[in-house]
PDB file of N, CA and C in Angstrom:
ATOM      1  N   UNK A   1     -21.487 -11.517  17.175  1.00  0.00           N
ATOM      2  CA  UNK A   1     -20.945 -10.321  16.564  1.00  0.00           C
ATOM      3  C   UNK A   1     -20.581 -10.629  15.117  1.00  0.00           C
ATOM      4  N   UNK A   2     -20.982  -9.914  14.009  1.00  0.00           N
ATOM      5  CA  UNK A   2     -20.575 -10.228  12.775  1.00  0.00           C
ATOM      6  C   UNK A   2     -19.780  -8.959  12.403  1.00  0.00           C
ATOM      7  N   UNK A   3     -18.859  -9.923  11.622  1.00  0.00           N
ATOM      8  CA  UNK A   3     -17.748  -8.843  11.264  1.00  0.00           C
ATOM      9  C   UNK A   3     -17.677  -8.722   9.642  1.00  0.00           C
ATOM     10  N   UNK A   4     -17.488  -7.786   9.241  1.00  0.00           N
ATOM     11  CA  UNK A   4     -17.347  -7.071   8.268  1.00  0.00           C
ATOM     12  C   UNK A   4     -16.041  -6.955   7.180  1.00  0.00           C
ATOM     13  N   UNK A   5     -15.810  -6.835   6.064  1.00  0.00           N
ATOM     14  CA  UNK A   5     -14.657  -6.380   5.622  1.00  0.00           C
ATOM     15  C   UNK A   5     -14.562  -5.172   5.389  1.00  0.00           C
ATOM     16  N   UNK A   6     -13.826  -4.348   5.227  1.00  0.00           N
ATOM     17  CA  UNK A   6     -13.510  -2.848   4.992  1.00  0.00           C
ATOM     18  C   UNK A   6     -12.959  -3.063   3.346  1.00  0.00           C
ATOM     19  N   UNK A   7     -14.040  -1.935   2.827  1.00  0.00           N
ATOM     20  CA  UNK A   7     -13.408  -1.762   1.704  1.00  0.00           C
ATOM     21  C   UNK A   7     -11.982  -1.012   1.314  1.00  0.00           C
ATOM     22  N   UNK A   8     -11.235  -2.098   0.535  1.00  0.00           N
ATOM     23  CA  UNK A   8      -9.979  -1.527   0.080  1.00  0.00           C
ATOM     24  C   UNK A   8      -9.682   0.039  -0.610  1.00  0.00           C
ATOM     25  N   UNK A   9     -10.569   0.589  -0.697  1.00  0.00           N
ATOM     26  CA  UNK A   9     -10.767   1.654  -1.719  1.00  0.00           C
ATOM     27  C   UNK A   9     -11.092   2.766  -0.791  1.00  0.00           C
ATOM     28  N   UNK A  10     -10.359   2.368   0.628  1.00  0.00           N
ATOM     29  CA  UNK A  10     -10.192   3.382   1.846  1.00  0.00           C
ATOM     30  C   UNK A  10      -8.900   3.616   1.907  1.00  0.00           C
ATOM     31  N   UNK A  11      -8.616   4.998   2.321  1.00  0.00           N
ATOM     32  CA  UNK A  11      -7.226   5.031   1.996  1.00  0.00           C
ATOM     33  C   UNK A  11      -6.586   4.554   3.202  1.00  0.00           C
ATOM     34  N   UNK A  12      -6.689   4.373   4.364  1.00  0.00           N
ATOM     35  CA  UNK A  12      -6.083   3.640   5.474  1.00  0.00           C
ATOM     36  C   UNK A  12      -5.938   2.146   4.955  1.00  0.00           C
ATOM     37  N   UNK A  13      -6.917   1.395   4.523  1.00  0.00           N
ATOM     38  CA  UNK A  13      -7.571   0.181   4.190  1.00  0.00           C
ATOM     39  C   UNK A  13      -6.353  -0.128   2.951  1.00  0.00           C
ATOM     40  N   UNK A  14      -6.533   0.468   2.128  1.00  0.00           N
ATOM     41  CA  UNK A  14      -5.183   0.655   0.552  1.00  0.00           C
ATOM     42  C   UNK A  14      -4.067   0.562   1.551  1.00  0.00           C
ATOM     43  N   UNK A  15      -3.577   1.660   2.189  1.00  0.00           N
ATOM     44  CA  UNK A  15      -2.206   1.599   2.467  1.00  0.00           C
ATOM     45  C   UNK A  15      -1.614   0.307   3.533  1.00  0.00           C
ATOM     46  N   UNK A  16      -2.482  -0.277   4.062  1.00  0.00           N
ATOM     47  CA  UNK A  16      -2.199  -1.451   4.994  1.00  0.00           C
ATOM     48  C   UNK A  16      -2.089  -2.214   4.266  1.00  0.00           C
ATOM     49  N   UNK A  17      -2.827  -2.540   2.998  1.00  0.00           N
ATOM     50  CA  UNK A  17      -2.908  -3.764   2.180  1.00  0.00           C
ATOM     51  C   UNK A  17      -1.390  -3.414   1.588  1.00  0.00           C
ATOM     52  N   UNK A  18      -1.210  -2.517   0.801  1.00  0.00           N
ATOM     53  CA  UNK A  18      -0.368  -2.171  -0.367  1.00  0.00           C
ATOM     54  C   UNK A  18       0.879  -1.548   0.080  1.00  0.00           C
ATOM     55  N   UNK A  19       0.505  -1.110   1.200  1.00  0.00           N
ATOM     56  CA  UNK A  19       2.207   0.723   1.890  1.00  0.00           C
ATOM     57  C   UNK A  19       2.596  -0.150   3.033  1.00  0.00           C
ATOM     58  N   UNK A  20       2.827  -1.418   3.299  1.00  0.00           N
ATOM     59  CA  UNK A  20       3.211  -1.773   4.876  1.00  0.00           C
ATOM     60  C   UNK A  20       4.378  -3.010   4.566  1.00  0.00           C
ATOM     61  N   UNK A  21       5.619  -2.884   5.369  1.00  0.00           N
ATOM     62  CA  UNK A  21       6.342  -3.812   5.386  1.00  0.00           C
ATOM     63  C   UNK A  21       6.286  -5.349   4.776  1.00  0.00           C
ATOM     64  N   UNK A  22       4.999  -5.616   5.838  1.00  0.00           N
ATOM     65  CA  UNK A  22       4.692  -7.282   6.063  1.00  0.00           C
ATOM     66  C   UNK A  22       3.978  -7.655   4.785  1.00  0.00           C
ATOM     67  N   UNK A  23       3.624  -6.185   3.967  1.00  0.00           N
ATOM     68  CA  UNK A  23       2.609  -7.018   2.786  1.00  0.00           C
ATOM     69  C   UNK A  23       3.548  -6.501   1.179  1.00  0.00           C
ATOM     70  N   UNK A  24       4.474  -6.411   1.349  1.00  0.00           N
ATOM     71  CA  UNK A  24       5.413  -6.045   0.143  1.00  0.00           C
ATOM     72  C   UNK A  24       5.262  -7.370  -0.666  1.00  0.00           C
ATOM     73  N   UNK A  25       5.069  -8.409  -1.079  1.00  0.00           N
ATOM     74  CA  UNK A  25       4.760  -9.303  -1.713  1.00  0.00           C
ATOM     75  C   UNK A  25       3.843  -9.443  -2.126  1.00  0.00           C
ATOM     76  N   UNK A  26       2.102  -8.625  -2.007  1.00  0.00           N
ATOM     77  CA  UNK A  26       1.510  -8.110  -1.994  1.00  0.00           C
ATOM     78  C   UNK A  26       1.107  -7.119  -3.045  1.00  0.00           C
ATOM     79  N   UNK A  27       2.367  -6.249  -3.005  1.00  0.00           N
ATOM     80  CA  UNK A  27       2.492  -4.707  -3.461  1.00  0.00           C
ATOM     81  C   UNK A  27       2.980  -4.977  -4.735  1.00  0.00           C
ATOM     82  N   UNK A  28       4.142  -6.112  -4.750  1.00  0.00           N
ATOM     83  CA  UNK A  28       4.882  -6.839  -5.679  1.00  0.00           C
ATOM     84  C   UNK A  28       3.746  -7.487  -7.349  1.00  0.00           C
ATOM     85  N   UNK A  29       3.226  -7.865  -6.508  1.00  0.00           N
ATOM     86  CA  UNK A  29       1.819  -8.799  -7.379  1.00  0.00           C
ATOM     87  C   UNK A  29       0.819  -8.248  -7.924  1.00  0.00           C
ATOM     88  N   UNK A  30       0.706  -6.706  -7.457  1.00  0.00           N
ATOM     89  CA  UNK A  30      -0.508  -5.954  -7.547  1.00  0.00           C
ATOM     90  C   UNK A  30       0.604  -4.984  -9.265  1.00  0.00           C
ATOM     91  N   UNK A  31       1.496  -4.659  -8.653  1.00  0.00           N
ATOM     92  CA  UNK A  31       2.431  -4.232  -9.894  1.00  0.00           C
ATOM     93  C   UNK A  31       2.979  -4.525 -11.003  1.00  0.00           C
ATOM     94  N   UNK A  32       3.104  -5.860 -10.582  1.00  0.00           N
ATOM     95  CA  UNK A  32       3.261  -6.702 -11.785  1.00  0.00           C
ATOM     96  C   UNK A  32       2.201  -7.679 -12.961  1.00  0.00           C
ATOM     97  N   UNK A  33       0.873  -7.074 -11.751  1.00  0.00           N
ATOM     98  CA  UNK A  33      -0.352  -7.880 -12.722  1.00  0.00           C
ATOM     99  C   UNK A  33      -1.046  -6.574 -13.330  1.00  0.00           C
ATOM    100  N   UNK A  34      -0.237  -5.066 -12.751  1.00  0.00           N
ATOM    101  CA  UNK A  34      -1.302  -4.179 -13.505  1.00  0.00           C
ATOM    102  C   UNK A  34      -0.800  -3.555 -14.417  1.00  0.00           C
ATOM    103  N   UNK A  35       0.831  -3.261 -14.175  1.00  0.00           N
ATOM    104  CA  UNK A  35       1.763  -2.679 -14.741  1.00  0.00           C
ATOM    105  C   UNK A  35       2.147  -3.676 -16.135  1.00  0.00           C
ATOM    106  N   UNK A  36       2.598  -4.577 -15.778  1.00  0.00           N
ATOM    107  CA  UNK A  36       2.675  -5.548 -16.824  1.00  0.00           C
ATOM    108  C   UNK A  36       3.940  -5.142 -17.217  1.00  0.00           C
ATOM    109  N   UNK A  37       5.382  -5.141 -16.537  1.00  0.00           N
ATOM    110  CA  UNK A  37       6.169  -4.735 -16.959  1.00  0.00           C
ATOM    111  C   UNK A  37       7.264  -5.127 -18.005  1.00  0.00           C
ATOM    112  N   UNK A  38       7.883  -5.018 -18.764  1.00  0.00           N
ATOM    113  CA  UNK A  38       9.188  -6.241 -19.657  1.00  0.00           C
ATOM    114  C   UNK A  38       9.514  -6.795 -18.814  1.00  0.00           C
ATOM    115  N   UNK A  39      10.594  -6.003 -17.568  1.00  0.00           N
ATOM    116  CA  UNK A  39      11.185  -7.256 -16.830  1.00  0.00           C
ATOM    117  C   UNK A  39      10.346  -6.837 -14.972  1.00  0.00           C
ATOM    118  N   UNK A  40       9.892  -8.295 -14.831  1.00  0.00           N
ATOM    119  CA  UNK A  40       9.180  -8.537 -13.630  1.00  0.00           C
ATOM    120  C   UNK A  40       9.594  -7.474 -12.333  1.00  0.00           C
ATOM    121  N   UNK A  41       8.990  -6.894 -11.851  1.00  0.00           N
ATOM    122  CA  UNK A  41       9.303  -6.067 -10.412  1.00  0.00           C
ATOM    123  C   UNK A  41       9.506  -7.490  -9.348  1.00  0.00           C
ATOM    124  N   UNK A  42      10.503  -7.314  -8.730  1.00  0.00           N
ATOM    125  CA  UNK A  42      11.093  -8.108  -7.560  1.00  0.00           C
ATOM    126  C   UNK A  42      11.164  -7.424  -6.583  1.00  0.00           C
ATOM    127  N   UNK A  43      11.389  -6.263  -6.524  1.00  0.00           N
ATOM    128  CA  UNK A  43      11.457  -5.438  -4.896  1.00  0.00           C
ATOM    129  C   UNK A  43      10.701  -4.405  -4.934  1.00  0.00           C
ATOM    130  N   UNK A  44      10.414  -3.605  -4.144  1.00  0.00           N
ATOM    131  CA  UNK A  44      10.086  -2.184  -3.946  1.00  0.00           C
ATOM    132  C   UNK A  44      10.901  -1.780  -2.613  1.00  0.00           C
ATOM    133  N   UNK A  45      10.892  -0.289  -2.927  1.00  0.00           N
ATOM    134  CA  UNK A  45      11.650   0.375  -1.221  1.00  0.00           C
ATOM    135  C   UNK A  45      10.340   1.192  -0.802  1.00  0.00           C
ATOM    136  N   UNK A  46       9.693   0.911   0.138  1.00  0.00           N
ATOM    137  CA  UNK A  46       8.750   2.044   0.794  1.00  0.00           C
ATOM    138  C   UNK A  46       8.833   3.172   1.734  1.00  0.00           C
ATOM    139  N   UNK A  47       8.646   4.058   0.914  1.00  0.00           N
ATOM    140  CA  UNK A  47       8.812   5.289   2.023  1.00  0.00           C
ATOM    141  C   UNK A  47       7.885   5.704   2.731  1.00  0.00           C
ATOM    142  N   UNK A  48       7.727   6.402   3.797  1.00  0.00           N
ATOM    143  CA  UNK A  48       6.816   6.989   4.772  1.00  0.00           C
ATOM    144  C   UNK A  48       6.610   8.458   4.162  1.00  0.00           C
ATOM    145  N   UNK A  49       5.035   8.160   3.955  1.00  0.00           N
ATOM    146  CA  UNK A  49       4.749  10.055   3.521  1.00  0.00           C
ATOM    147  C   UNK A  49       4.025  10.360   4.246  1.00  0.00           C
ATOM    148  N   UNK A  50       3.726  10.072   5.579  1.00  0.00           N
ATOM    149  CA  UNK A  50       3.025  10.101   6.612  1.00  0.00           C
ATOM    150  C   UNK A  50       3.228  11.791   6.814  1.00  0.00           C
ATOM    151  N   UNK A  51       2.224  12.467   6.821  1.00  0.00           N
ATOM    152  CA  UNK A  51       2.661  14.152   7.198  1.00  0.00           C
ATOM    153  C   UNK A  51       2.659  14.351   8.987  1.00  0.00           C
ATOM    154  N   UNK A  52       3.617  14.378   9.275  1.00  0.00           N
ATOM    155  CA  UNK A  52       3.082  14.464  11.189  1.00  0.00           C
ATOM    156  C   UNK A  52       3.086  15.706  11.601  1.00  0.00           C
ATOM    157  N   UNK A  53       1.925  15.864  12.724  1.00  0.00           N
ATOM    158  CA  UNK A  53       1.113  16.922  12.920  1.00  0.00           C
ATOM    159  C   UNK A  53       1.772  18.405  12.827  1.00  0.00           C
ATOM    160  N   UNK A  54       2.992  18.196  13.624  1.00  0.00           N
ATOM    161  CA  UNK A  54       3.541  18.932  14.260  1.00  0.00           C
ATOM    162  C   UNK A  54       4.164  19.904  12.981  1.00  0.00           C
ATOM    163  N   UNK A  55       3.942  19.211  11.934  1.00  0.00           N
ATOM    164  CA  UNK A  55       4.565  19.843  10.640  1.00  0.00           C
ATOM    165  C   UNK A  55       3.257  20.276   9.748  1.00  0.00           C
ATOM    166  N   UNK A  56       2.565  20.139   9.969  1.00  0.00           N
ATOM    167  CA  UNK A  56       1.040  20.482   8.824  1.00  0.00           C
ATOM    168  C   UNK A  56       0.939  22.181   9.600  1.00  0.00           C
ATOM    169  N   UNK A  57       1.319  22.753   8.205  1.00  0.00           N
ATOM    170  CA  UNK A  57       0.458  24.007   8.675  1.00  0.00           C
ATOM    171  C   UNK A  57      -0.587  24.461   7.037  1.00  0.00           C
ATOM    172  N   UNK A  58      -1.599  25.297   8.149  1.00  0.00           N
ATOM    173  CA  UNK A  58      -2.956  25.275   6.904  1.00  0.00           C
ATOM    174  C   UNK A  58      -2.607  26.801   6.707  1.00  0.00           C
TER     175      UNK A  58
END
């Protein structure tokens, strides 16, 4: 069986890499190498913008 990588430039694929607890160090590195800020980003707080079903109306 050969396995594959999923491109990051999926938005499930983005938010696991970048929107998830375990990879905030991650999220940290990606901000601070693109942003380029005066003073270094050390934390982020992540919120859930997850829309759940029961609330989507079209």
């Amino acid at each position: 069986m050969t396995r594959t990588l999923l491109s990051p430039k999926v938005d499930f694929v983005f938010k696991k890499i970048f929107g998830s607890e375990e990879n905030k160090s991650v999220l940290i590195s990606f901000l601070n190498a693109t942003l380029k800020p005066k003073k270094e980003i050390v934390s982020v707080d992540l919120k859930n913008t997850d829309i759940e079903k029961e609330y989507f109306n079209l």
